[in-house]
Protein backbone atom coordinates (compact mmCIF):
# COMPACT_ATOMS: atom_id res chain seq x y z
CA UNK A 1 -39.12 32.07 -97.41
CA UNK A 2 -39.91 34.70 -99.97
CA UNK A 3 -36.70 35.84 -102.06
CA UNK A 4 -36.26 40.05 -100.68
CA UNK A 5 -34.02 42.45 -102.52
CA UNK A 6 -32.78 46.10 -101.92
CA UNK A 7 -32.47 48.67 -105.16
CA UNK A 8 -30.03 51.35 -104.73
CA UNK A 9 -30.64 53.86 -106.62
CA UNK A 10 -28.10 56.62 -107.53
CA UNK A 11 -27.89 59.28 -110.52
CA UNK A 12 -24.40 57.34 -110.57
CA UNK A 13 -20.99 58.62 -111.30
CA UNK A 14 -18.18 57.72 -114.16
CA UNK A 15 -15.57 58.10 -111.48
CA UNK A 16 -14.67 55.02 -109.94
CA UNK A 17 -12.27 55.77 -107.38
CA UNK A 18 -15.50 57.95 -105.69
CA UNK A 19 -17.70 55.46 -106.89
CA UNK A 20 -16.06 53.00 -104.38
CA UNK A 21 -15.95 55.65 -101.55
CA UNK A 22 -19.67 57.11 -101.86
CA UNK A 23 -22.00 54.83 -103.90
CA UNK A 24 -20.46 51.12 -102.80
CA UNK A 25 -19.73 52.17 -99.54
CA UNK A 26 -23.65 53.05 -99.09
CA UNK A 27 -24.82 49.79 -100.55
CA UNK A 28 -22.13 47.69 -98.38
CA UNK A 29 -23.61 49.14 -95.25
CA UNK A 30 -26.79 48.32 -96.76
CA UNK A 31 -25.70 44.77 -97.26
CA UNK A 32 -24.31 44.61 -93.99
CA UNK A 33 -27.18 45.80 -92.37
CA UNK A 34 -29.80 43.83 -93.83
CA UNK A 35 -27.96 40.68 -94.97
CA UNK A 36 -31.27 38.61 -95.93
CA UNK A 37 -31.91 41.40 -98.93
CA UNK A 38 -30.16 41.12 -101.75
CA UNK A 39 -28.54 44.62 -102.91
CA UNK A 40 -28.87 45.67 -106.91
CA UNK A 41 -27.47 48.67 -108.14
CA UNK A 42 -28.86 51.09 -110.76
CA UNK A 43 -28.35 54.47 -111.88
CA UNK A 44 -30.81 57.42 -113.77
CA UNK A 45 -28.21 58.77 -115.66
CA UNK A 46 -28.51 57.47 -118.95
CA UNK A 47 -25.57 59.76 -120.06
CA UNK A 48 -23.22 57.99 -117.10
CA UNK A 49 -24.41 54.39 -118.14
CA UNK A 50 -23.55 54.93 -121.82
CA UNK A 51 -20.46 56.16 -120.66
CA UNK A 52 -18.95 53.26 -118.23
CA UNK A 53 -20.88 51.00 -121.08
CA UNK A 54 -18.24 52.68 -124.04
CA UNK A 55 -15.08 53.45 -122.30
CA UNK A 56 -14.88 50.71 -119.56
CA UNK A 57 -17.30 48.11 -120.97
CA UNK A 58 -19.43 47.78 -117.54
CA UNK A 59 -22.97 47.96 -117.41
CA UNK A 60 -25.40 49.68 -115.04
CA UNK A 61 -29.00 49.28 -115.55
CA UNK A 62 -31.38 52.38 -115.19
CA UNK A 63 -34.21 51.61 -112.94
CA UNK A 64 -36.78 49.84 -115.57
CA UNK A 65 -34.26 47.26 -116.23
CA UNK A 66 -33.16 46.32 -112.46
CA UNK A 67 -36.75 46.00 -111.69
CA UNK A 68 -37.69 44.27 -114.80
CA UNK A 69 -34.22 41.55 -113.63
CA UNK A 70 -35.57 41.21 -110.52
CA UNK A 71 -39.22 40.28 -111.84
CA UNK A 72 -37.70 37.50 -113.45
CA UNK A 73 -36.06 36.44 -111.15
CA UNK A 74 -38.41 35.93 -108.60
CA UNK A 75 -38.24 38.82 -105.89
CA UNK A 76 -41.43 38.86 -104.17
CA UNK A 77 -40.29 41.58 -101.82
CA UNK A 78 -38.76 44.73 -103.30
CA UNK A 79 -37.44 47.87 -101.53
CA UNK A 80 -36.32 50.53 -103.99
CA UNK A 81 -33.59 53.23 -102.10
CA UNK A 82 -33.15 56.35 -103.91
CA UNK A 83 -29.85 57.97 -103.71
CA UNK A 84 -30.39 61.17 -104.24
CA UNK A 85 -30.28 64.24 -102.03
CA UNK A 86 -33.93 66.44 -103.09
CA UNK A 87 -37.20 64.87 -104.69
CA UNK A 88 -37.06 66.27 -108.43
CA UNK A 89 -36.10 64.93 -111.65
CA UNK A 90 -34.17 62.04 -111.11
CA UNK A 91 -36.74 60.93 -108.23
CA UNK A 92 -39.66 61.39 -110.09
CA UNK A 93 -38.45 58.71 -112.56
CA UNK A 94 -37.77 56.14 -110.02
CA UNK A 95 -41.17 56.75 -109.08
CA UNK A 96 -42.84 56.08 -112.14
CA UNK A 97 -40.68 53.07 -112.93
CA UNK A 98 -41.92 52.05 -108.79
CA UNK A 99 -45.70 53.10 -109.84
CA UNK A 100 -45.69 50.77 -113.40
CA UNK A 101 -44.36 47.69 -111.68
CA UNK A 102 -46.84 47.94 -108.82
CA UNK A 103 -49.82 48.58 -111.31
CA UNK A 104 -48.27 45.35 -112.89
CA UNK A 105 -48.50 43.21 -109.99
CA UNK A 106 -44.95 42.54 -110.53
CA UNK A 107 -44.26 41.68 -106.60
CA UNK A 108 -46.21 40.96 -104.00
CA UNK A 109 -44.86 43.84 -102.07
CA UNK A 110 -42.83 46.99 -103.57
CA UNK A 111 -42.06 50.01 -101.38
CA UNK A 112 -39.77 53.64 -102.41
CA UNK A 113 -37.41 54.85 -99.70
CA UNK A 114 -37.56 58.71 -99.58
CA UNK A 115 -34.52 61.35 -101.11
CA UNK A 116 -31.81 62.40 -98.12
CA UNK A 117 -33.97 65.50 -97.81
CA UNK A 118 -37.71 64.66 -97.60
CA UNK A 119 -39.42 65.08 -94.45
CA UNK A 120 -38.51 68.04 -92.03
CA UNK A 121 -36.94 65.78 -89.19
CA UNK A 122 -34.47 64.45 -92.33
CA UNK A 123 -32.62 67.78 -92.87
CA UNK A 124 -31.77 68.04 -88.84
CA UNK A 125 -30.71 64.85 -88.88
CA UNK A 126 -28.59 66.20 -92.78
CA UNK A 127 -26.94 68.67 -90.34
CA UNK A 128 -26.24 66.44 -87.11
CA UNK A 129 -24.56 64.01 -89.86
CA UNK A 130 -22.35 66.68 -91.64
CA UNK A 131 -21.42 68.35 -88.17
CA UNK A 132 -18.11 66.32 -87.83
CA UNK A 133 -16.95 67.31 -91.18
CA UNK A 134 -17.10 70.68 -90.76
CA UNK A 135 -13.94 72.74 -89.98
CA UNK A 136 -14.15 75.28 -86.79
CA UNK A 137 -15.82 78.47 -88.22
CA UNK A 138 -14.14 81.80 -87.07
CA UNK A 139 -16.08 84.97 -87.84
CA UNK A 140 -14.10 85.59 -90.63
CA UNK A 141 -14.13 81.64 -92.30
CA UNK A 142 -16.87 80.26 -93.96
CA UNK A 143 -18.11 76.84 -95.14
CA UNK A 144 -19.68 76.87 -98.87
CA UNK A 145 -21.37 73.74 -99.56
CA UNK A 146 -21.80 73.04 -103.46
CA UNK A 147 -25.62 71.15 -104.58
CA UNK A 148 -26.58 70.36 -107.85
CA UNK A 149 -29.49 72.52 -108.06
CA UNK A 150 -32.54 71.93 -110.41
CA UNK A 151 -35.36 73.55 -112.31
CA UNK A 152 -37.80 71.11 -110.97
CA UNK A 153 -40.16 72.58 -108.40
CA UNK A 154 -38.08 70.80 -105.39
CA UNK A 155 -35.10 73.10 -105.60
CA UNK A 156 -36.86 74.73 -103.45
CA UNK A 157 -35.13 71.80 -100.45
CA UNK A 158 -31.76 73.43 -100.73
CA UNK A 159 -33.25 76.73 -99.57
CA UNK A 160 -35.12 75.21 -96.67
CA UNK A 161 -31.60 73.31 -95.66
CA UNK A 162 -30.03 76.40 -95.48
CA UNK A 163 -32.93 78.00 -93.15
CA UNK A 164 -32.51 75.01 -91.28
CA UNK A 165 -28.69 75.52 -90.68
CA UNK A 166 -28.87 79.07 -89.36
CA UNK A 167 -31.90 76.99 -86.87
CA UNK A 168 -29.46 74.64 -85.76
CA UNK A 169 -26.94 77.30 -84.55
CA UNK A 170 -24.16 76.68 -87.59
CA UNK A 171 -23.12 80.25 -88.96
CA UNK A 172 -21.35 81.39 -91.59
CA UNK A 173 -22.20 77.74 -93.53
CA UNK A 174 -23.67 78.69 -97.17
CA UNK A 175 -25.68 76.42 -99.57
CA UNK A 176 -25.26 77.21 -103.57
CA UNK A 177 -26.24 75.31 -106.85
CA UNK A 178 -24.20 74.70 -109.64
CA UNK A 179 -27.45 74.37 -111.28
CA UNK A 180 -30.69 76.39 -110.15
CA UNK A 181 -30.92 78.90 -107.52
CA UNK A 182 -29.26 79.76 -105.31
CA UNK A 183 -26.44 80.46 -107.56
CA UNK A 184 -22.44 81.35 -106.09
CA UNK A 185 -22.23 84.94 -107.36
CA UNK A 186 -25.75 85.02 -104.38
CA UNK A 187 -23.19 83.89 -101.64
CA UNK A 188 -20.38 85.91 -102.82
CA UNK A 189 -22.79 89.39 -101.81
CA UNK A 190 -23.36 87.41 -98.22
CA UNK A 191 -19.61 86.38 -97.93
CA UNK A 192 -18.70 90.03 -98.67
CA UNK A 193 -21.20 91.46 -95.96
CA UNK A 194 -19.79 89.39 -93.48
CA UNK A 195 -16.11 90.37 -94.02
CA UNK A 196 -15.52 86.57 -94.80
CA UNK A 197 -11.93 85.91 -95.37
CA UNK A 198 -11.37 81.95 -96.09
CA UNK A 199 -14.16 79.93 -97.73
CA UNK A 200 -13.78 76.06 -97.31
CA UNK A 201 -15.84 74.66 -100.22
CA UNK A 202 -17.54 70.92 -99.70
CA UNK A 203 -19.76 69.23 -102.48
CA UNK A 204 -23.34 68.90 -100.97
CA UNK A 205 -23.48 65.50 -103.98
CA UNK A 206 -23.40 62.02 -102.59
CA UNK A 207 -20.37 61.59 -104.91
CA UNK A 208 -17.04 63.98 -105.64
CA UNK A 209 -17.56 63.23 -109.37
CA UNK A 210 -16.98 65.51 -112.36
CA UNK A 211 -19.45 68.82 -110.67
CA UNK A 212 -17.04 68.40 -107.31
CA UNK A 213 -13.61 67.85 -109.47
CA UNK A 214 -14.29 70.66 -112.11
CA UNK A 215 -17.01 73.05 -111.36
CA UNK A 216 -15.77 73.35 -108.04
CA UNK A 217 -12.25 72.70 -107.55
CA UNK A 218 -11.42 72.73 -111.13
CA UNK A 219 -8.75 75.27 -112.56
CA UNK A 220 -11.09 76.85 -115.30
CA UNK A 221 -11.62 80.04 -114.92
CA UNK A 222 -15.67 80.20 -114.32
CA UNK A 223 -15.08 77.18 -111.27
CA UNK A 224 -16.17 78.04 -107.69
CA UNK A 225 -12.57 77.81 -106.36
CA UNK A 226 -11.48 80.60 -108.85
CA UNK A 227 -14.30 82.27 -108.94
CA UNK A 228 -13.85 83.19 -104.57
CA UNK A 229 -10.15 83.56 -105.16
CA UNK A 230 -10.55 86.19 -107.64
CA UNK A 231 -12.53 87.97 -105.17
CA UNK A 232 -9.91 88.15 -103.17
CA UNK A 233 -10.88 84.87 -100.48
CA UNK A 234 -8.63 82.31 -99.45
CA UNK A 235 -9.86 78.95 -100.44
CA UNK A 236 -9.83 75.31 -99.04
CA UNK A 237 -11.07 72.25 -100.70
CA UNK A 238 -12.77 69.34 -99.33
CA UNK A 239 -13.53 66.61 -102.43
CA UNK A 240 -15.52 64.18 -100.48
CA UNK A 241 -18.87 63.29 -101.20
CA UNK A 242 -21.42 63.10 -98.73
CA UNK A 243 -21.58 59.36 -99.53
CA UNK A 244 -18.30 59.01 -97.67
CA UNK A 245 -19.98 60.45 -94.32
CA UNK A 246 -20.73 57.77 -92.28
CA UNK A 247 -23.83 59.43 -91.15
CA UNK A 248 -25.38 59.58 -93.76
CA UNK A 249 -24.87 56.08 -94.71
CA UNK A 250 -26.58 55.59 -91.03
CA UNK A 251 -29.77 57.96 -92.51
CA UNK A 252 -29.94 56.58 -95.88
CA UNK A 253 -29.82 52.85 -93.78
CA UNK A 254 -32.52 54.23 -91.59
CA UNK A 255 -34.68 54.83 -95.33
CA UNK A 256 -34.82 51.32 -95.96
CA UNK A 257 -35.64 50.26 -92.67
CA UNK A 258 -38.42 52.82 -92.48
CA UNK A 259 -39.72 50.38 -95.56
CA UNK A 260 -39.28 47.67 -93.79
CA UNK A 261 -40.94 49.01 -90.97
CA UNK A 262 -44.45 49.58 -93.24
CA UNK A 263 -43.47 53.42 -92.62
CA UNK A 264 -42.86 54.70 -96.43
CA UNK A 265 -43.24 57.55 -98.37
CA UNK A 266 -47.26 58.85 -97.32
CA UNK A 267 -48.06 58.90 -101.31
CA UNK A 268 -47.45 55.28 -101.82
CA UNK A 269 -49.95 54.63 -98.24
């Protein structure tokens, strides 16, 4: 029997408490689910890795170095399952890293599961899987869900999630980017025009790490929960990151079995 193994593949997080709730949680049901793979971990954040590496002496390899482990120690059968929510940066380095090792001949079979946002069917099935965490919306309440946002070409996702929102009947339910546009002072114009009142703000991250703890619920002044308070809206928190919704552990789950399946990303066909 050949020796199979799963690569998660987050941007990662220095916050271990979410870490454990978001990150682990995914790869456990990923475990559980699939228990003759063996589940790896690695990160693309080279800035988080040096981090847990200096203050809590643990170490995370980035994608070049899990694969280059598991080369050596005999995987013939290698999934790779991104993380991440759009297909830009991050995910075009686990790509190359998935592209060098295949030119290599490194296993006899290497496949790339696709970002949480990818094809068009994946965002309804985003919005099915966030649908119990939402509060009830009154016309005057609002949900503001917090991405990271990019300059990379892809940003582009977080607009089409929002069109597909308002198509799956979910009002007054706002998409912004710390990062990339949209930006919050954007929703703040639509928030006004709809005489919203009480903003409940959610991080659309797979972990509540430092964007979710300080750039959004933080007490400086420039963070989103100031930032709507100061113009005059009542504001609730929700610091859980998407990695905690068991639905989207089910769609991530469903990545890697569309790999199994022979049904991968159409650029690697």
């Amino acid at each position: 029997m050949s020796k199979k193994g799963i690569l998660v593949v987050s941007f990662g997080t220095s916050y271990e408490e979410t870490r454990k709730a978001t990150i682990e949680a995914i790869e456990n049901k990923i475990r559980e689910t699939y228990k003759d793979y063996e589940v790896r971990r690695a990160f693309t954040s080279g800035m988080i890795i040096n981090k847990l590496k200096n203050r809590d002496n643990i170490h995370i390899d980035n994608p070049e170095e899990a694969l280059e482990k598991m080369a050596r120690d005999g995987f013939e059968e290698v999934i790779v399952q991104s993380l991440h929510i759009i297909p830009g940066d991050e995910y075009d380095e686990i790509k190359i890293a998935v592209h060098r090792f295949r030119n290599k001949k490194a296993f006899k079979k290497l496949t790339l599961g696709r970002p949480l946002l990818y094809r068009i069917e994946d965002y309804f099935n985003v919005v099915e899987a966030l649908k119990p965490q939402i509060p009830e919306i009154r016309e005057d309440s609002a949900v503001l869900f917090m991405g990271h946002g990019s300059v990379h070409h892809s940003n582009s996702c977080y607009s089409q999630f929002q069109y597909v929102l308002k198509q799956s009947g979910l009002k007054n339910i706002f998409v912004a980017n710390v990062e990339g546009f949209p930006e919050i002072d954007v929703v703040v114009r639509k928030l006004k025009e709809r005489n919203i009142k009480e903003v409940t703000l959610m991080p659309f991250m797979i972990v509540a790490g430092d964007h979710a703890t300080n750039d959004m619920a933080g007490e400086d002044e420039d963070s989103w929960k100031n930032i709507l308070e100061k113009e005059g809206f009542k504001v609730n928190i929700y610091l859980h990151g998407l990695g905690e919704n068991r639905g989207i552990q089910d769609i991530y789950t469903q990545y890697v079995q569309d790999c199994i399946d022979n049904n991968p990303l159409k650029e690697q066909i």
